[in-house]
C-alpha atoms as a PDB file:
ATOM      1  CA  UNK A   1     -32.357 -11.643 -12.961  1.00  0.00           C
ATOM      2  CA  UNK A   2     -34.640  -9.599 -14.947  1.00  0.00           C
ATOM      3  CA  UNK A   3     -35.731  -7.732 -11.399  1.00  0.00           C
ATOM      4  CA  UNK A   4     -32.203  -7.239 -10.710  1.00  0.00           C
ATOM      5  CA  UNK A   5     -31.819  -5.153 -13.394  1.00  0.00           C
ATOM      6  CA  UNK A   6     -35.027  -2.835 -13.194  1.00  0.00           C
ATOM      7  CA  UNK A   7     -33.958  -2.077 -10.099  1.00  0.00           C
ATOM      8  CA  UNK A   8     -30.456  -1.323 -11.279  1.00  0.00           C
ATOM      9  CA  UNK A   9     -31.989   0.717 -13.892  1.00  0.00           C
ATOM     10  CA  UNK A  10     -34.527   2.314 -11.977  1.00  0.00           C
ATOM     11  CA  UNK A  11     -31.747   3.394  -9.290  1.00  0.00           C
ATOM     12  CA  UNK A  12     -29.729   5.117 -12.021  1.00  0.00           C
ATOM     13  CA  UNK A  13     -32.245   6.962 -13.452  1.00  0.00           C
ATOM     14  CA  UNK A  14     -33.530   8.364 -10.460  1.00  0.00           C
ATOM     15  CA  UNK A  15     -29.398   9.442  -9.182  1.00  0.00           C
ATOM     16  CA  UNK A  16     -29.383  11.551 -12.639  1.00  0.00           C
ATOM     17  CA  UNK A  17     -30.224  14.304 -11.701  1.00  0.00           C
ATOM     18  CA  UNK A  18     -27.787  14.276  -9.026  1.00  0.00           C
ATOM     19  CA  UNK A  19     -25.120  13.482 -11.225  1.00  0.00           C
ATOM     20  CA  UNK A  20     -26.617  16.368 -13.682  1.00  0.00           C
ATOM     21  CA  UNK A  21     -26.569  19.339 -11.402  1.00  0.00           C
ATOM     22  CA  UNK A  22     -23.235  18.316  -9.809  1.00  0.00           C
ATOM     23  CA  UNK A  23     -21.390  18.516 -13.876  1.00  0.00           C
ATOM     24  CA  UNK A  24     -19.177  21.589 -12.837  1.00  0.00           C
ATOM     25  CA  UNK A  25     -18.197  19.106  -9.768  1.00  0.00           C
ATOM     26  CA  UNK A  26     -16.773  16.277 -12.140  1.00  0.00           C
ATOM     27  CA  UNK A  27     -14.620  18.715 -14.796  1.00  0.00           C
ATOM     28  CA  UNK A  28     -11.137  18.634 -14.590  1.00  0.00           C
ATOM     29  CA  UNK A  29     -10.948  22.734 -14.088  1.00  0.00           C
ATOM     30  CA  UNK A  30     -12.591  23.469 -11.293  1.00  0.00           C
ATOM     31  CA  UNK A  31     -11.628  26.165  -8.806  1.00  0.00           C
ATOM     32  CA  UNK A  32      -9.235  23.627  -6.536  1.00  0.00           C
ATOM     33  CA  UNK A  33      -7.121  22.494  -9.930  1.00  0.00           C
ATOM     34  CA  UNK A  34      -5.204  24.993 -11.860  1.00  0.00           C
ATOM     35  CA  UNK A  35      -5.457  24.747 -16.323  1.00  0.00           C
ATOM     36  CA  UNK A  36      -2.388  23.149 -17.618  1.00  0.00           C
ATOM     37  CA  UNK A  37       0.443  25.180 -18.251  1.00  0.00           C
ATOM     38  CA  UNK A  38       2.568  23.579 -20.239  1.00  0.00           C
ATOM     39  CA  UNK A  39       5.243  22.883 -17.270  1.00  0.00           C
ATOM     40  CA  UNK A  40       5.625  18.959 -15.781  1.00  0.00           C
ATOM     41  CA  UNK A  41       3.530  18.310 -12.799  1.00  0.00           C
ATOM     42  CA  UNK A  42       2.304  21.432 -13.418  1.00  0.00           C
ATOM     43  CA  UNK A  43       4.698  23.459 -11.137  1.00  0.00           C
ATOM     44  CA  UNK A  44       6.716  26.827 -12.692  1.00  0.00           C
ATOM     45  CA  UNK A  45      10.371  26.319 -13.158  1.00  0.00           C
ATOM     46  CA  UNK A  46      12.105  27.982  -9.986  1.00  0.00           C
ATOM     47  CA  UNK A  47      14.516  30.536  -9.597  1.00  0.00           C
ATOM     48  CA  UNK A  48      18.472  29.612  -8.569  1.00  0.00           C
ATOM     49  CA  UNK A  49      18.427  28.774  -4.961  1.00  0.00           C
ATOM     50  CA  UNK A  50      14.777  28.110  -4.536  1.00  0.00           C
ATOM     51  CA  UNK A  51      13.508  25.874  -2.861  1.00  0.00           C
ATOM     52  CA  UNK A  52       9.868  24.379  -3.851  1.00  0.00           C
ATOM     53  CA  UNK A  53       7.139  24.521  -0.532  1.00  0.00           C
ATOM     54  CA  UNK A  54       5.851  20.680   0.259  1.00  0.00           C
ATOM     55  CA  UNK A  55       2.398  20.291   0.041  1.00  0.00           C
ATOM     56  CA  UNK A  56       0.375  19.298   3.509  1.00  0.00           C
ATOM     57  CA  UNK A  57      -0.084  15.748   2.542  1.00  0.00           C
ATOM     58  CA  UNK A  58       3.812  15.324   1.727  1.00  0.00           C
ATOM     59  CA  UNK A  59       5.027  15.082   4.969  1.00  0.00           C
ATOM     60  CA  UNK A  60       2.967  12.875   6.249  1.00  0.00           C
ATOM     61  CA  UNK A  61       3.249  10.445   2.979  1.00  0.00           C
ATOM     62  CA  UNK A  62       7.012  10.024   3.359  1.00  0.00           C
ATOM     63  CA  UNK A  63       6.897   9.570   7.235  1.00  0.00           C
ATOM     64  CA  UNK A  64       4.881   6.741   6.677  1.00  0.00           C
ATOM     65  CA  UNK A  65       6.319   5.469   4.227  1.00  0.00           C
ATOM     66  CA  UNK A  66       9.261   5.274   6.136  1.00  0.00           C
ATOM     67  CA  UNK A  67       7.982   3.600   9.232  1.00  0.00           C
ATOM     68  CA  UNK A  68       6.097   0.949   7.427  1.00  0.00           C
ATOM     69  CA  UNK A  69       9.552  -0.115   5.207  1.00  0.00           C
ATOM     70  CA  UNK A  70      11.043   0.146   8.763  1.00  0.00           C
ATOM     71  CA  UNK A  71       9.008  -2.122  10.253  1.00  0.00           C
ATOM     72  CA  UNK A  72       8.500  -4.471   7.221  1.00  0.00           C
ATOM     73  CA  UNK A  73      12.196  -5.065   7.271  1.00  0.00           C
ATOM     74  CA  UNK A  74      13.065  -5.525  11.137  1.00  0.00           C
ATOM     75  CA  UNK A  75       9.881  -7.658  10.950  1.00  0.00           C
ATOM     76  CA  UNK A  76      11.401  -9.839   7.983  1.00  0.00           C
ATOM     77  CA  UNK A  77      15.285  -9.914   9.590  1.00  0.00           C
ATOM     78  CA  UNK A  78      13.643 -11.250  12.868  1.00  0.00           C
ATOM     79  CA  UNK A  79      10.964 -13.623  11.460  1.00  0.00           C
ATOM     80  CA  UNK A  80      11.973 -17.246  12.689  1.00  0.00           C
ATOM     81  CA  UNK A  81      13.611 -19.815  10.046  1.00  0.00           C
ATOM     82  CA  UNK A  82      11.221 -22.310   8.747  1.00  0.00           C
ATOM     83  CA  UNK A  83      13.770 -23.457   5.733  1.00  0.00           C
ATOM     84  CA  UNK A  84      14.114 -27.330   5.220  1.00  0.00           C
ATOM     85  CA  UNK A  85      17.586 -27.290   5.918  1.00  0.00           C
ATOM     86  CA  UNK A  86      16.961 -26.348   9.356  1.00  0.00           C
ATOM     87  CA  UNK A  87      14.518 -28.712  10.116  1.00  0.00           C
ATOM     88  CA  UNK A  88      16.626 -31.151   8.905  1.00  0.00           C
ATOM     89  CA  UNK A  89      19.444 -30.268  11.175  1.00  0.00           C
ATOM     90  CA  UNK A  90      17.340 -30.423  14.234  1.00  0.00           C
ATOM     91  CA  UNK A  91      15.530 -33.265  13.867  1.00  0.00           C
ATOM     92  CA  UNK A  92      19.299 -34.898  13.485  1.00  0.00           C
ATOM     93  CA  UNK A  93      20.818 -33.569  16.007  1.00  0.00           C
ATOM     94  CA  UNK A  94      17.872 -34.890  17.943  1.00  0.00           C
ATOM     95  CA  UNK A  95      18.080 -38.564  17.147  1.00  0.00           C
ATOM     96  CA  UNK A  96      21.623 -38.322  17.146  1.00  0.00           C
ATOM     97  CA  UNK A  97      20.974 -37.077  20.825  1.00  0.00           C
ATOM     98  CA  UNK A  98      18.384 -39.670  21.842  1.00  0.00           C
ATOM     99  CA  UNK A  99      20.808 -42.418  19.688  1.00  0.00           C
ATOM    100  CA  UNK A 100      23.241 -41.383  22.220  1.00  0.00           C
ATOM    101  CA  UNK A 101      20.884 -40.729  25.535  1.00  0.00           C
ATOM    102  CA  UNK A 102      19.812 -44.432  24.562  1.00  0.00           C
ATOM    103  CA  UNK A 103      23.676 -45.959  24.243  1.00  0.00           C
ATOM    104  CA  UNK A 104      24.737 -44.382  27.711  1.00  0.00           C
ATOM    105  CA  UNK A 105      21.993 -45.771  29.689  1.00  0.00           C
ATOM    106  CA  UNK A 106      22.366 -49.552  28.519  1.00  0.00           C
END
């Protein structure tokens, strides 16, 4: 146990300095993400009649997202019935079959 954790130790020390010289890497305002501006999501009110530009990554999100509920639910309106009730039935209407099979032959 006591290895375990050396080497745990060991391995962190040694990735510090990676994790030093990359600092500008992990803040929150870097060149890719704007300062807050005070507006929600960070997006400037827009004029009358204007309509906002989707992002790359939109698109593709709500196409998917689409498909998969799609699927989900055709897969869920054709899955087969496995209720009690059903069983039931069929195993009823079975011996009341083979009750009857059995009564016409003798």
């Amino acid at each position: 146990m006591a290895n375990l954790l050396f080497r745990q130790f060991r391995l962190a020390r040694r990735l510090q300095p990676v994790f030093a010289r990359n600092k500008r890497c992990m803040s929150i305002f870097t060149n890719e993400r704007e300062p807050p501006n005070g507006f929600l999501f960070n997006e400037k009110p827009r004029l009358n009649g204007e309509k906002r530009q989707w992002e790359e990554w939109e698109a593709i999100w709500y196409r998917w997202w689409i498909v998969s509920i799609l699927i989900l639910g055709l897969g869920f309106y054709y899955r087969p019935d496995t209720s009690l009730g059903t069983w039931a039935r069929q195993e009823a209407l079975k011996q009341i079959e083979e009750k009857d099979a059995a009564e016409s032959s003798s």
